[in-house]
Protein backbone atom coordinates (compact mmCIF):
# COMPACT_ATOMS: atom_id res chain seq x y z
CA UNK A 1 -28.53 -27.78 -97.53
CA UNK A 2 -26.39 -28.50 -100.19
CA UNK A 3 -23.62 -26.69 -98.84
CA UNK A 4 -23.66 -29.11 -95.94
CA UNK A 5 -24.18 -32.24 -98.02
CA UNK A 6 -21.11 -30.78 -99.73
CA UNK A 7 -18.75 -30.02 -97.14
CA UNK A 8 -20.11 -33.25 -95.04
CA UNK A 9 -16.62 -34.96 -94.72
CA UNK A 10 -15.25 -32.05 -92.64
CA UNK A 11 -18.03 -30.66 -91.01
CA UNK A 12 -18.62 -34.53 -89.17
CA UNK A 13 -15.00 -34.83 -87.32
CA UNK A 14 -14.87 -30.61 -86.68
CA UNK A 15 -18.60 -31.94 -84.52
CA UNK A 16 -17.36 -34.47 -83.48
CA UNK A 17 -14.09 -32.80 -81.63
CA UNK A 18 -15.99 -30.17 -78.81
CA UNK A 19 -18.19 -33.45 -78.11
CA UNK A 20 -15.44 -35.87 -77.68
CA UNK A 21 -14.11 -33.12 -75.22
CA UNK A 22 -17.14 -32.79 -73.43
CA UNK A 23 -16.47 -36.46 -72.54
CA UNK A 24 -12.86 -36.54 -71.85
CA UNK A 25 -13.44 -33.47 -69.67
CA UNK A 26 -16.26 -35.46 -67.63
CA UNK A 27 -14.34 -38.21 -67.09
CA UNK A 28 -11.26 -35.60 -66.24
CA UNK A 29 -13.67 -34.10 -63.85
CA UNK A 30 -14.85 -37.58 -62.13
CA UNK A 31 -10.91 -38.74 -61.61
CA UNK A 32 -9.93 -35.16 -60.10
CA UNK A 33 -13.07 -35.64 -57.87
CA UNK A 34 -11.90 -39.41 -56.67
CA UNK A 35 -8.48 -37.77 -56.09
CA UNK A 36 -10.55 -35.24 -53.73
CA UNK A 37 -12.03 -37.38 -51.67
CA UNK A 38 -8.61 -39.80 -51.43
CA UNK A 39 -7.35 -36.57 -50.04
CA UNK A 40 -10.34 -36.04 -47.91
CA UNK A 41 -10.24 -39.70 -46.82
CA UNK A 42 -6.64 -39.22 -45.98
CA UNK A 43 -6.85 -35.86 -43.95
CA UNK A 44 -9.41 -37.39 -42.04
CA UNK A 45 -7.60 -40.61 -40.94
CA UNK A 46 -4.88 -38.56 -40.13
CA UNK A 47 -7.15 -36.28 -37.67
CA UNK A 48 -8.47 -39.43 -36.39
CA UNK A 49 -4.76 -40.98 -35.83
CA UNK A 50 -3.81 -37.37 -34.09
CA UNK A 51 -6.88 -37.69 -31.93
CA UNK A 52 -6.29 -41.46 -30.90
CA UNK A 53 -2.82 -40.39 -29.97
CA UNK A 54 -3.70 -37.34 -27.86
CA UNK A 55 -6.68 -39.57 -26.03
CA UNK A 56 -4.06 -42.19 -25.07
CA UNK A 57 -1.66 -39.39 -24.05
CA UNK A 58 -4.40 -37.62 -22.04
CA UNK A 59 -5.54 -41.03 -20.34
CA UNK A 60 -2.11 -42.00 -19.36
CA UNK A 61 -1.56 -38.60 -18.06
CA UNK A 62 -4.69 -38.86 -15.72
CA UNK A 63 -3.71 -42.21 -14.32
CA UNK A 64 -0.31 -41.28 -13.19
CA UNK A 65 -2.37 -38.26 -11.52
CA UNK A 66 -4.40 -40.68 -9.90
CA UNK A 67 -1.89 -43.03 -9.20
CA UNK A 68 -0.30 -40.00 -7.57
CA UNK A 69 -3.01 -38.52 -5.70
CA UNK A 70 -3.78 -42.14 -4.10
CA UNK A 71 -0.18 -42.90 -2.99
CA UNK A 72 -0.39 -39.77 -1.32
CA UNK A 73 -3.66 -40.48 0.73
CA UNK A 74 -1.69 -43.83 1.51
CA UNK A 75 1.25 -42.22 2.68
CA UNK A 76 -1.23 -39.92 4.82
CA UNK A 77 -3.18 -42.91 6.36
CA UNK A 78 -0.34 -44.42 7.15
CA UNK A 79 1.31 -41.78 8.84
CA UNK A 80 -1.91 -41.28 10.89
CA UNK A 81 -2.13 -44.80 11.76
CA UNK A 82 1.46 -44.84 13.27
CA UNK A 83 0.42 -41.96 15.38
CA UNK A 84 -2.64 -43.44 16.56
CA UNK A 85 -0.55 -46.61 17.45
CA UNK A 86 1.72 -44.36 18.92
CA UNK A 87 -1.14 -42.12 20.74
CA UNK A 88 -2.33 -45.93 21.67
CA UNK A 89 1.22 -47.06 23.22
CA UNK A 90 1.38 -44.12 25.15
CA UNK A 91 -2.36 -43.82 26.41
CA UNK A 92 -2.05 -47.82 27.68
CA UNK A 93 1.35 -47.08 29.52
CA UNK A 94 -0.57 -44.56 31.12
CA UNK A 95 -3.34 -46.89 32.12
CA UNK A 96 -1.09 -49.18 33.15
CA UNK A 97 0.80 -46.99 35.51
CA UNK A 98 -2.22 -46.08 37.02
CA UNK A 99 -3.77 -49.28 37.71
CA UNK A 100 -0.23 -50.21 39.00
CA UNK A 101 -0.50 -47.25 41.80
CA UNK A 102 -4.03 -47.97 42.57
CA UNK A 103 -3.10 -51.61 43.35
């Protein structure tokens, strides 16, 4: 005991330095963790951007597909309907020449 009470004025800071590193490496260890999840935060909103992106380019990609597919049934009804009005034009001068003869 009286060794300690002797060598007191050392024996106080040499404690006091592994505690007041205990601390500093705590509050190390909290700030490396913050940077973490920054990074985290960050990887994720970029995923997020990348998926936006590729959502609007699959969307717009579909559309024009769509857009396609219907001006191609268009283009097909319309090319039936001049036929039928064609069938139609031909089918009344028919019916016309024959109610001509009859009369």
């Amino acid at each position: 005991m009286k060794w300690i009470l002797e060598n007191l004025s050392w024996l106080i800071p040499a404690a006091g330095i592994p505690i007041t590193w205990l601390f500093s490496k705590r509050k190390y260890q909290q700030r490396e963790l913050k940077s973490q999840d920054v990074d985290i935060m960050s990887k994720n909103i970029t995923v997020y951007q990348t998926l936006l992106d590729d959502l609007e380019q699959r969307y717009e990609d579909r559309l024009k597909k769509l857009e396609e597919y219907y001006q191609n049934e268009i283009d097909n009804l319309e090319k039936k309907m001049l036929k039928l009005k064609s069938e139609l034009e031909t089918l009344k001068k028919k019916y016309e020449s024959s109610n001509n003869r009859e009369v």
